[in-house]
C-alpha atoms as a PDB file:
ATOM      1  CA  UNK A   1      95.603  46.222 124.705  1.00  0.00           C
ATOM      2  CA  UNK A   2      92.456  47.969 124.302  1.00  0.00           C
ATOM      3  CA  UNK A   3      93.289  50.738 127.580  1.00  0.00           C
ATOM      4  CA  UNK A   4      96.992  50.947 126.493  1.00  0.00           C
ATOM      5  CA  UNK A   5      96.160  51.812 123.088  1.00  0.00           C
ATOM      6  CA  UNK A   6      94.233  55.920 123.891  1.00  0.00           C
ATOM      7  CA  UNK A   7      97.288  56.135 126.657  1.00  0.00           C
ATOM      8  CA  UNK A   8     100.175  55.540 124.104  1.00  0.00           C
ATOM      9  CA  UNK A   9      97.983  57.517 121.737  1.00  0.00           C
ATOM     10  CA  UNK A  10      97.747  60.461 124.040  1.00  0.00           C
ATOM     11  CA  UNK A  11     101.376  60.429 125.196  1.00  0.00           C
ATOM     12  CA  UNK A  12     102.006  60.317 121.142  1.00  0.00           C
ATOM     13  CA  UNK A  13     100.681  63.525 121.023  1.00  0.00           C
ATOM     14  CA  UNK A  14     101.730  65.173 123.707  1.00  0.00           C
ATOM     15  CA  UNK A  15     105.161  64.496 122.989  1.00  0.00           C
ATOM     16  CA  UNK A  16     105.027  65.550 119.467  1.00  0.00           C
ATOM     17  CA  UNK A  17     104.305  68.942 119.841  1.00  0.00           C
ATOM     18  CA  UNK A  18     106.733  70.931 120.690  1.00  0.00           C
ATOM     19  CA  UNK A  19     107.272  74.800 120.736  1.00  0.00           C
ATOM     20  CA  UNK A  20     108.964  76.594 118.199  1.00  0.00           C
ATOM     21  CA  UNK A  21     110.506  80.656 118.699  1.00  0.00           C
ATOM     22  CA  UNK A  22     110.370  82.618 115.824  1.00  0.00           C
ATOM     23  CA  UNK A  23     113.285  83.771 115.309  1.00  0.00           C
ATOM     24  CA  UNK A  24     114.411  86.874 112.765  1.00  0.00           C
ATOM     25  CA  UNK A  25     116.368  86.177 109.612  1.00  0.00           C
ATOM     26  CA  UNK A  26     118.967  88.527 109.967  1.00  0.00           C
ATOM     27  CA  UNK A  27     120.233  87.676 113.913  1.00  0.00           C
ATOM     28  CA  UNK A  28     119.239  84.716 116.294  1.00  0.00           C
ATOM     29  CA  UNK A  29     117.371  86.883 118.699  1.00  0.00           C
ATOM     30  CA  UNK A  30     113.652  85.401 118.693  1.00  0.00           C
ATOM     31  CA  UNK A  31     110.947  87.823 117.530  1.00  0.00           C
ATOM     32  CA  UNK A  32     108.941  89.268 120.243  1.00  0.00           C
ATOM     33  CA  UNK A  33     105.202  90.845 119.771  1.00  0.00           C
ATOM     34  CA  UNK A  34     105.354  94.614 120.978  1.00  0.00           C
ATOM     35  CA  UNK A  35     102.734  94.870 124.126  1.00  0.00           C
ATOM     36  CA  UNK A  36     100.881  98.264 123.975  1.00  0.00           C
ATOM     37  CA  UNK A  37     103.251  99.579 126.633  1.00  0.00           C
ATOM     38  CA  UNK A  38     106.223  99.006 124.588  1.00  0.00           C
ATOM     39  CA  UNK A  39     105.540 101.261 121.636  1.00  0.00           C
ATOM     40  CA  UNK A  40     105.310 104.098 124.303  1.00  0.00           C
ATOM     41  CA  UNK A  41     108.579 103.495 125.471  1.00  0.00           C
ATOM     42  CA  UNK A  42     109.648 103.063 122.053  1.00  0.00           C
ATOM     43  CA  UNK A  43     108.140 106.391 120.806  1.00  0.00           C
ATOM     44  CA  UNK A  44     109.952 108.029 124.135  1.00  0.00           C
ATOM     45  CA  UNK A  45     113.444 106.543 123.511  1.00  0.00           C
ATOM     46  CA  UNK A  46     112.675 107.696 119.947  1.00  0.00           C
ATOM     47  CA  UNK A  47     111.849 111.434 121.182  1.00  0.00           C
ATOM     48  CA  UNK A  48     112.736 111.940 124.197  1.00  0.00           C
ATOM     49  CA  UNK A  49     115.789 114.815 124.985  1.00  0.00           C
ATOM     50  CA  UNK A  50     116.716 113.567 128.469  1.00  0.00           C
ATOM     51  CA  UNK A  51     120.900 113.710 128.238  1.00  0.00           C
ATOM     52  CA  UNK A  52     121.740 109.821 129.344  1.00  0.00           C
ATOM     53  CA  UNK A  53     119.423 108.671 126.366  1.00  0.00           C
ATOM     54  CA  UNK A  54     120.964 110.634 123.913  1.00  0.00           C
ATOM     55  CA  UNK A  55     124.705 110.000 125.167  1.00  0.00           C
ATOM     56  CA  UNK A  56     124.188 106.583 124.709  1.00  0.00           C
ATOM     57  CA  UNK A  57     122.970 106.624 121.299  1.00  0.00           C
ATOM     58  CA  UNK A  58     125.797 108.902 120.520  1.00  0.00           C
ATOM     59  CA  UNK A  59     128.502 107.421 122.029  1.00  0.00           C
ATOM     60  CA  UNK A  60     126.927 103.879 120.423  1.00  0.00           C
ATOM     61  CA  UNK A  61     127.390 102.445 124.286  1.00  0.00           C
ATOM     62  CA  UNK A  62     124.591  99.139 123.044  1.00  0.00           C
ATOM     63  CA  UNK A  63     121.525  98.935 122.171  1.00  0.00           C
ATOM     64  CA  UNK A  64     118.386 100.574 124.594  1.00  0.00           C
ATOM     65  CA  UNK A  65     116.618  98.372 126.361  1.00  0.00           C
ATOM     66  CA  UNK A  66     114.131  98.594 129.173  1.00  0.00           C
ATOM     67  CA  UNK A  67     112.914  96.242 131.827  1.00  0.00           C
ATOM     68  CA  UNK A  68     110.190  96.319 134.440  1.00  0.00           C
ATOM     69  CA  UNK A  69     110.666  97.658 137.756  1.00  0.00           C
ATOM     70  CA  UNK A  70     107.538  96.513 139.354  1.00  0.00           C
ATOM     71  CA  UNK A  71     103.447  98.325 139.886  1.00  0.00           C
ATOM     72  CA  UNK A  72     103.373 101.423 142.068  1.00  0.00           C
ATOM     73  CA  UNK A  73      99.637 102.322 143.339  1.00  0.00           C
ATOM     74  CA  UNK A  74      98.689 105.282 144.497  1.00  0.00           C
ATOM     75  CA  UNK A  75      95.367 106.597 145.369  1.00  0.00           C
ATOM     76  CA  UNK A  76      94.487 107.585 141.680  1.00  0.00           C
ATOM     77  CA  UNK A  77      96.803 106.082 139.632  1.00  0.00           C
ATOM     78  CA  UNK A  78      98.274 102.891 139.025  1.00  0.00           C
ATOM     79  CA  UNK A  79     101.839 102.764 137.542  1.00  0.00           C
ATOM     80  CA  UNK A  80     104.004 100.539 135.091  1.00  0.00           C
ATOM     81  CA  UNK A  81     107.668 101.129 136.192  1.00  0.00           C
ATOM     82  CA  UNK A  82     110.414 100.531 134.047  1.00  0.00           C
ATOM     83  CA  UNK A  83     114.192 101.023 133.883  1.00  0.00           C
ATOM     84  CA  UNK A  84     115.186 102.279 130.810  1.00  0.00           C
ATOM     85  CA  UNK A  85     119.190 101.803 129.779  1.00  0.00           C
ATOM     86  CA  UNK A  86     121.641  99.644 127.559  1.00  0.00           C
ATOM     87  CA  UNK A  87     124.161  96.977 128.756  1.00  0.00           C
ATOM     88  CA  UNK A  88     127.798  97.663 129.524  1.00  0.00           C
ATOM     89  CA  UNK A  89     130.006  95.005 130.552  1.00  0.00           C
ATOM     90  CA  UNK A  90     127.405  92.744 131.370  1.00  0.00           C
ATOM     91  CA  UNK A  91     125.340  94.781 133.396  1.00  0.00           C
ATOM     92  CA  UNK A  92     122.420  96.753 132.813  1.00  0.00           C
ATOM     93  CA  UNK A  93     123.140 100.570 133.237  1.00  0.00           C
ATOM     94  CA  UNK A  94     119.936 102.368 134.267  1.00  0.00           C
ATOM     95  CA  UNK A  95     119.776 105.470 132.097  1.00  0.00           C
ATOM     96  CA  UNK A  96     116.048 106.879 132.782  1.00  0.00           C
ATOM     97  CA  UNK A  97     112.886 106.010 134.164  1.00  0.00           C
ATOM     98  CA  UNK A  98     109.672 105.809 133.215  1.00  0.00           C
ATOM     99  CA  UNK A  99     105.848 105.249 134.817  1.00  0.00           C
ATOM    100  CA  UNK A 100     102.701 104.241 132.400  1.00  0.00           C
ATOM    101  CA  UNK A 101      99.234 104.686 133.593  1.00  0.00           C
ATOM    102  CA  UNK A 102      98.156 101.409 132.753  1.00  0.00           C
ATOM    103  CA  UNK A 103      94.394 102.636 132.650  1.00  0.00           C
ATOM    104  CA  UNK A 104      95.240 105.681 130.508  1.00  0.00           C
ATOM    105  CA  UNK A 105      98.386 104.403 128.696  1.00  0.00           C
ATOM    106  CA  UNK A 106     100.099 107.733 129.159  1.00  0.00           C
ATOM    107  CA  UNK A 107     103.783 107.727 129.578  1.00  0.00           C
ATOM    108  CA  UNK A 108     105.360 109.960 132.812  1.00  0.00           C
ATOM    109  CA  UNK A 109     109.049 110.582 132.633  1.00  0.00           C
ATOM    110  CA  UNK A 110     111.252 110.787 135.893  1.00  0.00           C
ATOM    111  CA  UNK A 111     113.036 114.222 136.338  1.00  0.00           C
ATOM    112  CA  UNK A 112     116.210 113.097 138.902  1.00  0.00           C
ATOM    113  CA  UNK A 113     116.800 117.285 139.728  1.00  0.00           C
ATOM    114  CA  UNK A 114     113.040 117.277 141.514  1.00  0.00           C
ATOM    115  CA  UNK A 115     112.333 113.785 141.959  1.00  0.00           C
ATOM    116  CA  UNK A 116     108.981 113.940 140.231  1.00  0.00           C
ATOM    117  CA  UNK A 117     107.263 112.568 137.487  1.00  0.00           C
ATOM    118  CA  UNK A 118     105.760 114.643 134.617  1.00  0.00           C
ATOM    119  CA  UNK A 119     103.531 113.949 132.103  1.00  0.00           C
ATOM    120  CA  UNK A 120     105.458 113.169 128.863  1.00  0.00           C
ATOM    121  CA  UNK A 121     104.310 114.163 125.440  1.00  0.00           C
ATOM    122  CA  UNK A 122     105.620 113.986 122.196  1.00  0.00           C
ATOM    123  CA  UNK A 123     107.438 117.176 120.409  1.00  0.00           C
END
């Protein structure tokens, strides 16, 4: 009795705690804490005049989201990709790009006429 009893007290605990989501009070999506990259891509969804972006705020096509793409290194810099686009039928609809210097935390927007990246900054 005296080794069962710390085992069944351990499994006690273990079992009993279990992990909550916070979730907001006005929908049932759970709350998620903004990452330092995430208020940049806020702030450039927020300001940004790329075309795409603003249709789909205009044409209220769903709500903006972004997901990421994956790390690109180069010799300098190392990159944060993300897509940046809404969700239409299902599927996520790619609407811009962006890179973050994740050393920096500057935000580069994708131009699609010259295939480049440019520094992005806030007008």
């Amino acid at each position: 009795m005296r080794k069962l009893f710390p085992r069944l007290l351990i499994i006690s605990f273990a079992t009993g705690c279990v992990q909550t989501t916070e979730t907001a009070s006005d929908n049932s999506k759970p709350v998620r804490k903004l990452a330092w990259y995430d208020s940049l891509i806020l702030e450039y969804i927020a300001n940004n005049d790329t075309g795409a972006l603003q249709q789909v705020q205009i044409d209220n096509a769903g709500e903006i989201e972004w997901k990421f793409d994956g790390m690109i290194e180069t010799d300098s810099i190392n990159f944060m990709a993300f897509r940046v686009g809404h969700t239409a039928e299902g599927r996520f609809m790619t609407d811009d790009w962006v890179y973050i210097d994740s050393n920096k935390r500057r935000l580069y927007g994708y131009d699609t006429g010259t295939d480049s990246i440019s520094l992005w900054q806030k007008k």
